[in-house]
PDB file of N, CA and C in Angstrom:
ATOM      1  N   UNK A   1      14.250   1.063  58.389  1.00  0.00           N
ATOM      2  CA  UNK A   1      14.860   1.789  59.490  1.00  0.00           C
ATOM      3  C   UNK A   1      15.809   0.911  60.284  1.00  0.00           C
ATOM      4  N   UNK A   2      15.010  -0.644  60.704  1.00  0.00           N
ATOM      5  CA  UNK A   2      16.363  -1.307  61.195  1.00  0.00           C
ATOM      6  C   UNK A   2      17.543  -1.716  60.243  1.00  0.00           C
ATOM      7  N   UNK A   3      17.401  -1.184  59.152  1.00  0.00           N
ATOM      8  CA  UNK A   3      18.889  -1.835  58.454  1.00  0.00           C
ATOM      9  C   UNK A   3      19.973  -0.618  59.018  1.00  0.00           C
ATOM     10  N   UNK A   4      19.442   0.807  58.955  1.00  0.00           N
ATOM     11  CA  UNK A   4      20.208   1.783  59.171  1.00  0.00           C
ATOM     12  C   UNK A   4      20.730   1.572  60.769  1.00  0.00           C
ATOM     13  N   UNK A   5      20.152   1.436  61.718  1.00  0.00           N
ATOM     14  CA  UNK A   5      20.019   1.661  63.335  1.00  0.00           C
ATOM     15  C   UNK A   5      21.512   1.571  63.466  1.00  0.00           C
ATOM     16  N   UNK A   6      22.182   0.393  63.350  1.00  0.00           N
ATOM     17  CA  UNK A   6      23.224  -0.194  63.628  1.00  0.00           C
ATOM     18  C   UNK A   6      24.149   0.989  62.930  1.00  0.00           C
ATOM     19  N   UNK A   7      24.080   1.206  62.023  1.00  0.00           N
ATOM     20  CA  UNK A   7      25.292   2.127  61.505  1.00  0.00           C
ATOM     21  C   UNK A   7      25.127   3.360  62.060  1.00  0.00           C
ATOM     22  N   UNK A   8      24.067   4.181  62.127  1.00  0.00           N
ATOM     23  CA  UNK A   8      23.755   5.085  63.201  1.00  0.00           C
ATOM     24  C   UNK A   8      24.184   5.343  64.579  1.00  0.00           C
ATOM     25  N   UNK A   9      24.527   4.031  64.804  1.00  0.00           N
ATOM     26  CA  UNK A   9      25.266   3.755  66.268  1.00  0.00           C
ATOM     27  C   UNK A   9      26.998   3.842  66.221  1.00  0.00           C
ATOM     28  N   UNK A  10      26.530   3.229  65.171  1.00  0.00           N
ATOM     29  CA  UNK A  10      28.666   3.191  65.102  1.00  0.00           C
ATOM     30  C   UNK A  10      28.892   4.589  64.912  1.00  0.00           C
ATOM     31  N   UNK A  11      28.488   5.058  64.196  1.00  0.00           N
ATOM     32  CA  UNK A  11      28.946   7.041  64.062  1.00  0.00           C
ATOM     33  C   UNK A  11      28.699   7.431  65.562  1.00  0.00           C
ATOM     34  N   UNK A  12      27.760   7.548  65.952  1.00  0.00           N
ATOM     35  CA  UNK A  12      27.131   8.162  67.347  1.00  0.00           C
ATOM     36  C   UNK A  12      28.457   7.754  68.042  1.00  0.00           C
ATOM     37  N   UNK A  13      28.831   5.904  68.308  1.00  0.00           N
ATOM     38  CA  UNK A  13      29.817   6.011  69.479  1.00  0.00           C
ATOM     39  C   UNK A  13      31.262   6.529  68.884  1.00  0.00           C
ATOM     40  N   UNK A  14      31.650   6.390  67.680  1.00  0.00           N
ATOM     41  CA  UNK A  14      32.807   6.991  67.206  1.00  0.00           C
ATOM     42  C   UNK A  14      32.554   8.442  67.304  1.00  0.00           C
ATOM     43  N   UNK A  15      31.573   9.390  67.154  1.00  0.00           N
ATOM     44  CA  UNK A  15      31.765  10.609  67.521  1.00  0.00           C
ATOM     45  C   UNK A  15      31.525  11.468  68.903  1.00  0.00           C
ATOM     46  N   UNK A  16      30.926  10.034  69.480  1.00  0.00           N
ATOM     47  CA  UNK A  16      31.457  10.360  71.192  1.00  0.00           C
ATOM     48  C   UNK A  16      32.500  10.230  71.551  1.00  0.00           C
ATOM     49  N   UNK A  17      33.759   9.642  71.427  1.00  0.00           N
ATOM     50  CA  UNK A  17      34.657   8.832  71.886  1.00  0.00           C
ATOM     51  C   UNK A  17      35.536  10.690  71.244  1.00  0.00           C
ATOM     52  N   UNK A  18      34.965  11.539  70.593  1.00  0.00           N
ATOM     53  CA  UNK A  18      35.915  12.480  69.915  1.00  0.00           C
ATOM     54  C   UNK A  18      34.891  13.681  70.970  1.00  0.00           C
ATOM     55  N   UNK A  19      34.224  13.143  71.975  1.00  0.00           N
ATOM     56  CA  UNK A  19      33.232  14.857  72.361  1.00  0.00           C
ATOM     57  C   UNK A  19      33.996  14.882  74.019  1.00  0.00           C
ATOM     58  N   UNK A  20      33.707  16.113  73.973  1.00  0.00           N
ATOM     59  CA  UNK A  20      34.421  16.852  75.338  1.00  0.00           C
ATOM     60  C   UNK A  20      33.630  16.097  76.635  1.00  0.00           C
ATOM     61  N   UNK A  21      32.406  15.527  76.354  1.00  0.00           N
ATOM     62  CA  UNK A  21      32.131  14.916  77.553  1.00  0.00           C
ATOM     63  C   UNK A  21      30.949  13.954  76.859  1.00  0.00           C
ATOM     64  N   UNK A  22      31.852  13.260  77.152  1.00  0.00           N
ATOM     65  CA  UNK A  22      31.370  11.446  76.401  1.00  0.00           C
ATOM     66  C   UNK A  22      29.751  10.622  77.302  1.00  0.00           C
ATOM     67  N   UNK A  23      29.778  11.509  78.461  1.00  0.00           N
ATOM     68  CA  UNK A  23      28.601  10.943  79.085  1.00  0.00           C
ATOM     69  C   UNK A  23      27.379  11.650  78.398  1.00  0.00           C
ATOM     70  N   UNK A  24      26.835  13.046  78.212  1.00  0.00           N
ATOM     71  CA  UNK A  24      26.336  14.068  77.724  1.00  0.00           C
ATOM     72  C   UNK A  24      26.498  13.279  76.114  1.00  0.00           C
ATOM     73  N   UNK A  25      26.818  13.006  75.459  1.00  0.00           N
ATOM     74  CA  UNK A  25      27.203  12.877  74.069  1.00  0.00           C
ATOM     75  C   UNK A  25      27.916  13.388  73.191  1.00  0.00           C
ATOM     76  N   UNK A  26      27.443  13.739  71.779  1.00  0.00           N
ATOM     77  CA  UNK A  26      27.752  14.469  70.878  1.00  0.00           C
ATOM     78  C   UNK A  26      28.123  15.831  71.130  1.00  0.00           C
ATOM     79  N   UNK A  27      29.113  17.009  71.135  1.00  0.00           N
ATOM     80  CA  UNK A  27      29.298  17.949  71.506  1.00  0.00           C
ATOM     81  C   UNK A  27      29.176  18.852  70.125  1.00  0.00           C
ATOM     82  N   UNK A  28      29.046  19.787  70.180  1.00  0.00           N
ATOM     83  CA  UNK A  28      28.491  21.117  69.251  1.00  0.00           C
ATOM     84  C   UNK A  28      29.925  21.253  68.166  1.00  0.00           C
ATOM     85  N   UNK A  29      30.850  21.017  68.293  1.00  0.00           N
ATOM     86  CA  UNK A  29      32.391  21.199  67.777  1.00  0.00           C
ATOM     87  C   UNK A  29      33.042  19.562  66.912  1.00  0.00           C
ATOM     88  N   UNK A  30      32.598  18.609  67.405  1.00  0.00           N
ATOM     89  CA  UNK A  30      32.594  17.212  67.188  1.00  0.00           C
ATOM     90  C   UNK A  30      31.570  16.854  66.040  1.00  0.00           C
ATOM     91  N   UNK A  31      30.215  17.609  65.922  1.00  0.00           N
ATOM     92  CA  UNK A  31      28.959  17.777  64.988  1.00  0.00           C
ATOM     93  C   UNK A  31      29.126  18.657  64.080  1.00  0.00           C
ATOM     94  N   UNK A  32      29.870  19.403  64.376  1.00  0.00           N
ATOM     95  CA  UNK A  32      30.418  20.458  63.074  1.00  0.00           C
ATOM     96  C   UNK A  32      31.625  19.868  62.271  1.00  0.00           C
ATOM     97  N   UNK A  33      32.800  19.339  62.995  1.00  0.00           N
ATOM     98  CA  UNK A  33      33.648  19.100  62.555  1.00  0.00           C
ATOM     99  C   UNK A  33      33.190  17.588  61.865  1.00  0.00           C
ATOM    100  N   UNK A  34      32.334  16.671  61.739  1.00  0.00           N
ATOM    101  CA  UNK A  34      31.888  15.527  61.351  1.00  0.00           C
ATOM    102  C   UNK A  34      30.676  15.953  60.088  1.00  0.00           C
ATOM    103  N   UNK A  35      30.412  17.052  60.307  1.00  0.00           N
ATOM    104  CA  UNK A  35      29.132  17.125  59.321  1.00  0.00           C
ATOM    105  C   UNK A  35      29.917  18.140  58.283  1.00  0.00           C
ATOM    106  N   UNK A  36      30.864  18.889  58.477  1.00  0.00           N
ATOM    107  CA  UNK A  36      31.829  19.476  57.553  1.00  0.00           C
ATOM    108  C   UNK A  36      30.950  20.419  56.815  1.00  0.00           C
ATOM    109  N   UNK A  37      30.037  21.066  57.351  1.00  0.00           N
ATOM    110  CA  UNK A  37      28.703  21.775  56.965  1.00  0.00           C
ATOM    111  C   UNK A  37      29.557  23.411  57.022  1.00  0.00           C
ATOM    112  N   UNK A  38      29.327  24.354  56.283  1.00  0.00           N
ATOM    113  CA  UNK A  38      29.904  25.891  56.655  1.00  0.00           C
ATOM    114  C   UNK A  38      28.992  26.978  57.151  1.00  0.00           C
ATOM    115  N   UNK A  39      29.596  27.098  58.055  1.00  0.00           N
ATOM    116  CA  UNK A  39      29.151  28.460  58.760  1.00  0.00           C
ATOM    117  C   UNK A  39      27.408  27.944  60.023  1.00  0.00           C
ATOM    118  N   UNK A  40      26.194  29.027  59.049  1.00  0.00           N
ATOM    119  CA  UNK A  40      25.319  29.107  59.533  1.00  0.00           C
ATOM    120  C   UNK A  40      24.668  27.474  58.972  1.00  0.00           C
ATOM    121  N   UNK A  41      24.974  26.952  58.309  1.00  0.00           N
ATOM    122  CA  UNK A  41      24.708  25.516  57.567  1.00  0.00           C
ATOM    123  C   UNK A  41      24.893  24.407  58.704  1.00  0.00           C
ATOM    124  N   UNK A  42      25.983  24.532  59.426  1.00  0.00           N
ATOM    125  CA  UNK A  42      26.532  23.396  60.395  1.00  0.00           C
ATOM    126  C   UNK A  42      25.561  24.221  61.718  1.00  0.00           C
ATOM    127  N   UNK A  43      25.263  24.978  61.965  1.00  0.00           N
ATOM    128  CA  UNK A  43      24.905  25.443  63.318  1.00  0.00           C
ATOM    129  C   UNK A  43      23.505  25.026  62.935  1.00  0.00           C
ATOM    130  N   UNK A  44      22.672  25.162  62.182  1.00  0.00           N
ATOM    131  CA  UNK A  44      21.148  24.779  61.880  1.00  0.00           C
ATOM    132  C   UNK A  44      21.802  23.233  61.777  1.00  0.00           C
ATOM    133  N   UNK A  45      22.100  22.359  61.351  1.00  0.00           N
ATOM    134  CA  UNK A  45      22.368  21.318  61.548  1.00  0.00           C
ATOM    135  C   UNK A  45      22.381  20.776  63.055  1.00  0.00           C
ATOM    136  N   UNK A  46      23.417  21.009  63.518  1.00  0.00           N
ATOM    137  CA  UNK A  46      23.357  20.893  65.006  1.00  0.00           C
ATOM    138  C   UNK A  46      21.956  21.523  65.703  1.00  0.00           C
ATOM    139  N   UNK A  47      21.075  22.413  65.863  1.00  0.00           N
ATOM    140  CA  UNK A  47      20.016  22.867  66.268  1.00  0.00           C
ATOM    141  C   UNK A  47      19.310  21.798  66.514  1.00  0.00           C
ATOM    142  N   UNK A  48      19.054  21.288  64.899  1.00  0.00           N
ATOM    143  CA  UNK A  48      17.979  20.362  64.217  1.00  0.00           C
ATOM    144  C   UNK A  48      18.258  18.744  65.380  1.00  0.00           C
ATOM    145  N   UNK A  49      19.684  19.008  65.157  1.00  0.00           N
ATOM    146  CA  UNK A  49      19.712  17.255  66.617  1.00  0.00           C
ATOM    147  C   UNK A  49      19.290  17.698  67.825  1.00  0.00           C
ATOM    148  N   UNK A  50      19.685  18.668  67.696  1.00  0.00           N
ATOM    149  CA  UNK A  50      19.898  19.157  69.771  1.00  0.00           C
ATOM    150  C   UNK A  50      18.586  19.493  70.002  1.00  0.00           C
ATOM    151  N   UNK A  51      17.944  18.481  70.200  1.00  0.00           N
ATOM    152  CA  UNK A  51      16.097  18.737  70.898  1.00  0.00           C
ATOM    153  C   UNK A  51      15.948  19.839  72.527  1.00  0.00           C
ATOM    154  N   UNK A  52      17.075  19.052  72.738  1.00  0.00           N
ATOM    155  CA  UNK A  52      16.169  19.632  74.405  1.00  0.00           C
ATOM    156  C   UNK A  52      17.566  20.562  74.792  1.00  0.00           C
ATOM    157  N   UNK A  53      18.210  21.341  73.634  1.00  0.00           N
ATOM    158  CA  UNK A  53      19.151  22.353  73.340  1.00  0.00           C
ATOM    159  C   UNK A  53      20.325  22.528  74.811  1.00  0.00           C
ATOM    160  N   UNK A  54      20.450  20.873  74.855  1.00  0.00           N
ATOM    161  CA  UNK A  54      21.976  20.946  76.219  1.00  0.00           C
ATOM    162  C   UNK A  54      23.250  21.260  75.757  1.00  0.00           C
ATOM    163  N   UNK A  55      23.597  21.281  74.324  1.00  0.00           N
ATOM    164  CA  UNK A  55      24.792  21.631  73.496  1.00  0.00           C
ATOM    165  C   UNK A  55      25.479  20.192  72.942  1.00  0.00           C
ATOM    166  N   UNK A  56      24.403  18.985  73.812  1.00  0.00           N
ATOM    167  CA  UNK A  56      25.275  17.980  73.385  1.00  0.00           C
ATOM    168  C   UNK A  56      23.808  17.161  72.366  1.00  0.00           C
ATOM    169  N   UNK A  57      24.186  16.553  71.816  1.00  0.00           N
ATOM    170  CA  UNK A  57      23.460  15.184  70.920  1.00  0.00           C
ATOM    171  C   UNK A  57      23.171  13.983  71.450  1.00  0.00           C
ATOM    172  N   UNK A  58      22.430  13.657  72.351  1.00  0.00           N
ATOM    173  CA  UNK A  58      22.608  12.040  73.055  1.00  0.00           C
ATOM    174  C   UNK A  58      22.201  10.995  72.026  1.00  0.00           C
ATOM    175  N   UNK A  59      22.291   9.702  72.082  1.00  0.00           N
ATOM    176  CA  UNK A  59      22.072   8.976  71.257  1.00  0.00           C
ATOM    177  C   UNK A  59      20.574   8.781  71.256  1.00  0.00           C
ATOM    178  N   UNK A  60      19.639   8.876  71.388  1.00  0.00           N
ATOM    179  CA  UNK A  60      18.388   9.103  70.827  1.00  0.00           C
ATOM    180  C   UNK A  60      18.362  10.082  70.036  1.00  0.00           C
ATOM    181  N   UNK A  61      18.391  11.572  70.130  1.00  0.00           N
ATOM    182  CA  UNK A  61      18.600  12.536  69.652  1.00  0.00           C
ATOM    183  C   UNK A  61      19.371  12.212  67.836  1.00  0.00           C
ATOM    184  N   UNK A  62      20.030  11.848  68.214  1.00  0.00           N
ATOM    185  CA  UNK A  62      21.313  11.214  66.842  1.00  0.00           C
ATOM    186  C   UNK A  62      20.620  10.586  65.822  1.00  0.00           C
ATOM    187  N   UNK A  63      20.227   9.387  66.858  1.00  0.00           N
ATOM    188  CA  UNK A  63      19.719   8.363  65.767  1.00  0.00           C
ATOM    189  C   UNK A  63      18.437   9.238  64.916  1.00  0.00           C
ATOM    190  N   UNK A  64      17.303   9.559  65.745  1.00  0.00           N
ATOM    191  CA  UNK A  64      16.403  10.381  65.332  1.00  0.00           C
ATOM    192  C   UNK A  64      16.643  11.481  64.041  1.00  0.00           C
ATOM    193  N   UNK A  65      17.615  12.109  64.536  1.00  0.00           N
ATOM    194  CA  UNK A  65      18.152  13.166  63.849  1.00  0.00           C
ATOM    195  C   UNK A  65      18.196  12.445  61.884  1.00  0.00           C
ATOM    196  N   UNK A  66      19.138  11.331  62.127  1.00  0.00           N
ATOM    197  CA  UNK A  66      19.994  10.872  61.040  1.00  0.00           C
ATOM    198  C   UNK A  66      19.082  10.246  60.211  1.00  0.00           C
ATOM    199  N   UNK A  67      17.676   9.129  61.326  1.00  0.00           N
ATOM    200  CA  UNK A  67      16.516   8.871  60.595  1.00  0.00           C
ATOM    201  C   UNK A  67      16.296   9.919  59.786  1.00  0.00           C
ATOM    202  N   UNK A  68      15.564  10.729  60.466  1.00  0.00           N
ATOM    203  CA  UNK A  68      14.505  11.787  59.433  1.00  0.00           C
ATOM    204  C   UNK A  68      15.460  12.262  58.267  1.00  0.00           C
ATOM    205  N   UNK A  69      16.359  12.465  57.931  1.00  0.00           N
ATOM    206  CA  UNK A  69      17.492  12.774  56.942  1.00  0.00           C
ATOM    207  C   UNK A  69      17.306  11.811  56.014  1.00  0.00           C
ATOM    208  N   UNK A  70      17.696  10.642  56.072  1.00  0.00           N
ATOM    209  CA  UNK A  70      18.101   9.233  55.438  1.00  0.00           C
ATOM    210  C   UNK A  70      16.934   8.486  55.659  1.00  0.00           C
ATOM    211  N   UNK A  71      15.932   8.128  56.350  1.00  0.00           N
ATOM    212  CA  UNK A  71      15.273   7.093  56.284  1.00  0.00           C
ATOM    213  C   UNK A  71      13.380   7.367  56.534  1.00  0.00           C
ATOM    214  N   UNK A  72      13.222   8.821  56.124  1.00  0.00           N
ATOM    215  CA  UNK A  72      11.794   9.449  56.401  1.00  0.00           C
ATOM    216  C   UNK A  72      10.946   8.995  55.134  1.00  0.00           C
ATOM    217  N   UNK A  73       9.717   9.155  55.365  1.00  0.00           N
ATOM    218  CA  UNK A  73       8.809   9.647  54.425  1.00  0.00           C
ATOM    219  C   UNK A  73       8.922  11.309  54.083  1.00  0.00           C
ATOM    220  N   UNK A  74       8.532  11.135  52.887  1.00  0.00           N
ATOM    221  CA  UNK A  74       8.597  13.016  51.982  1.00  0.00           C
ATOM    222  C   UNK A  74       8.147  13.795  53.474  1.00  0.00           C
ATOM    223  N   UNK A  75       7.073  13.723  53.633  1.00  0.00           N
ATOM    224  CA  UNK A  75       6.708  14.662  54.566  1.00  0.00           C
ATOM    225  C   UNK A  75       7.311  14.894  56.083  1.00  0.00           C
ATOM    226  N   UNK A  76       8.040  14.193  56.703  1.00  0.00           N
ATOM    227  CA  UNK A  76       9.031  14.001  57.717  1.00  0.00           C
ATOM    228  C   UNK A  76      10.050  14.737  57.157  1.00  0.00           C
ATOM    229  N   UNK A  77      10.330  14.373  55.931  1.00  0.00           N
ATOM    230  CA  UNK A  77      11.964  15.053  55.383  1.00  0.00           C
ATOM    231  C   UNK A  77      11.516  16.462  55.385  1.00  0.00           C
ATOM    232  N   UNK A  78      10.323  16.889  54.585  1.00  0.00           N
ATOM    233  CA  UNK A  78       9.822  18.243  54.457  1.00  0.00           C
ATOM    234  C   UNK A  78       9.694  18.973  55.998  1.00  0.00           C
ATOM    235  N   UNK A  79       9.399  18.360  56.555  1.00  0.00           N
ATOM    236  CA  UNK A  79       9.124  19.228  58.217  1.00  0.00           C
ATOM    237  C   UNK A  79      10.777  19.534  58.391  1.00  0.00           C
ATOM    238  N   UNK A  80      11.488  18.683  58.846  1.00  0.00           N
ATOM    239  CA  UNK A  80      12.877  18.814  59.206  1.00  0.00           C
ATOM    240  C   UNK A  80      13.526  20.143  58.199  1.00  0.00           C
ATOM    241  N   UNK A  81      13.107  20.206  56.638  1.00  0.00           N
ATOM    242  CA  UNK A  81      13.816  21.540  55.966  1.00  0.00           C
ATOM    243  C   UNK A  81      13.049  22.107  56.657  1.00  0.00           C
ATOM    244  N   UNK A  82      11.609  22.373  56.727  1.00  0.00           N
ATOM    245  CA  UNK A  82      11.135  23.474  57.561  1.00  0.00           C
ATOM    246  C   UNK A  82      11.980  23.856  58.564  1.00  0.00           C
ATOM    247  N   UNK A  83      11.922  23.209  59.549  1.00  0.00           N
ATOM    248  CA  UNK A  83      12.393  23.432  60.773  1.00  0.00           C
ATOM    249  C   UNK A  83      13.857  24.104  60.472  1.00  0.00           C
ATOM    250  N   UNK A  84      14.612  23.501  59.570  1.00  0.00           N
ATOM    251  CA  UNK A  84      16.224  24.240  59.309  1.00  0.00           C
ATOM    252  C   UNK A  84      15.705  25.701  59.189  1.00  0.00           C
ATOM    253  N   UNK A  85      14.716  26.207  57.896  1.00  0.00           N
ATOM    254  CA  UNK A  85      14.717  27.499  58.262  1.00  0.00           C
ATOM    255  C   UNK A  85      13.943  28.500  59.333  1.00  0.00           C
ATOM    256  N   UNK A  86      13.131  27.803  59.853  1.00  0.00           N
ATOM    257  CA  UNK A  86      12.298  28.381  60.898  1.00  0.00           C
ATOM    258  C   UNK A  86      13.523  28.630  62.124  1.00  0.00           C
ATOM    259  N   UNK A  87      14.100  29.794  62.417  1.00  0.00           N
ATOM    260  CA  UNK A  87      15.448  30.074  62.854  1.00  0.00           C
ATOM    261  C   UNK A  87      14.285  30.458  64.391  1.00  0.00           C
ATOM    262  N   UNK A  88      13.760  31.599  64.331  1.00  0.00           N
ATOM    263  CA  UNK A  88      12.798  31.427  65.609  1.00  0.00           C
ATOM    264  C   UNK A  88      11.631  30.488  66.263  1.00  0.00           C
ATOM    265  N   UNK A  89      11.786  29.923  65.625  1.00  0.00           N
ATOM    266  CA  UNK A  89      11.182  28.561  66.279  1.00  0.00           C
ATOM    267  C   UNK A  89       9.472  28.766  66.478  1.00  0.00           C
ATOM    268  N   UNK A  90       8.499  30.237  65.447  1.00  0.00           N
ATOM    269  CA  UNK A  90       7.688  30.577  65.561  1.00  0.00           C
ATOM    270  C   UNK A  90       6.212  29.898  64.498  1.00  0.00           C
ATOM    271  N   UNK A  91       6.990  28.820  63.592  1.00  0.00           N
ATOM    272  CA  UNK A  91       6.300  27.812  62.988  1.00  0.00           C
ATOM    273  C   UNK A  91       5.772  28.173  61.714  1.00  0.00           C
ATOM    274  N   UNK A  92       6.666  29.618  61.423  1.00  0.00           N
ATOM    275  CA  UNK A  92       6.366  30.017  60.276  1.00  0.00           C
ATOM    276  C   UNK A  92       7.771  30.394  59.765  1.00  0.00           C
ATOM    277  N   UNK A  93       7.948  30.506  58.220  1.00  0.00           N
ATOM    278  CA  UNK A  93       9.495  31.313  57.773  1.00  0.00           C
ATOM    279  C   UNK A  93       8.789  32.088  56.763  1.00  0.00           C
ATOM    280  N   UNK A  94       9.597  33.330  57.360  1.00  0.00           N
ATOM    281  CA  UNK A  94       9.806  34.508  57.055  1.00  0.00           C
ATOM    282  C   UNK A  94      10.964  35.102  56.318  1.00  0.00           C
ATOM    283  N   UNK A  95      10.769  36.593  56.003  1.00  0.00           N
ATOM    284  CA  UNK A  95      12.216  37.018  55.281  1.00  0.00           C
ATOM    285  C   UNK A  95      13.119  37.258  56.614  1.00  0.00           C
ATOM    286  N   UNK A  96      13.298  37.224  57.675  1.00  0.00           N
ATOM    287  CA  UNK A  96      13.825  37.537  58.789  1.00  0.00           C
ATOM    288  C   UNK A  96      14.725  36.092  58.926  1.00  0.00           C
ATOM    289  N   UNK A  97      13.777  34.994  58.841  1.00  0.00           N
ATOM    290  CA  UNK A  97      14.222  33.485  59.030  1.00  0.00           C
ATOM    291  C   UNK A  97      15.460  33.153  57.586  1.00  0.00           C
ATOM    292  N   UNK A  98      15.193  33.758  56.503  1.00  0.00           N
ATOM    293  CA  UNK A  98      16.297  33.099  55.700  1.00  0.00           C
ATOM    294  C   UNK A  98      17.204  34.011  55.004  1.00  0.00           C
ATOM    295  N   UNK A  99      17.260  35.534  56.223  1.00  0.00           N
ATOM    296  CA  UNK A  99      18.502  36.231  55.476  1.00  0.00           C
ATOM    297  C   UNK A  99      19.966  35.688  55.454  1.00  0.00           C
TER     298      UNK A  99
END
């Protein structure tokens, strides 16, 4: 995990330096346009960072985020797909969650 940290950071401050308000962090438009994800793909993406759902990404949030992606155990990685489709946030997926 510390080999990654550092590079985690350099993205985080290069994609602040591109967000509408650099104090707040990562902005919702800056995370789409960087993750090049389509449609409902980039918005569950962004969800998945945005913990405490302010619209922005702070750098805890980020790093966290980019860990569990790149640097988890199976079962960390497995929660996080969960969580992509669990769209209501009710801890189960349903046919409702992955139309």
């Amino acid at each position: 995990k510390n080999v990654v940290y550092p590079y985690f950071i350099d993205i985080y401050n290069d994609l602040c330096q591109r967000s509408d308000d650099q104090e707040k962090g990562v902005d919702k438009v800056t995370m789409l346009e960087y993750s090049n994800l389509p449609g409902m793909v980039g918005e569950r993406f962004f969800h998945l960072f945005d913990n405490n759902k302010d619209g922005y990404v702070d750098k805890k949030e980020f790093v966290k985020g980019f860990s569990r992606i790149f640097s988890s155990q199976l079962d960390t990685f497995l929660q996080l797909i969960f969580e992509f489709y669990d769209f209501d946030e009710d801890g189960l997926v349903n046919k409702e969650d992955i139309r």
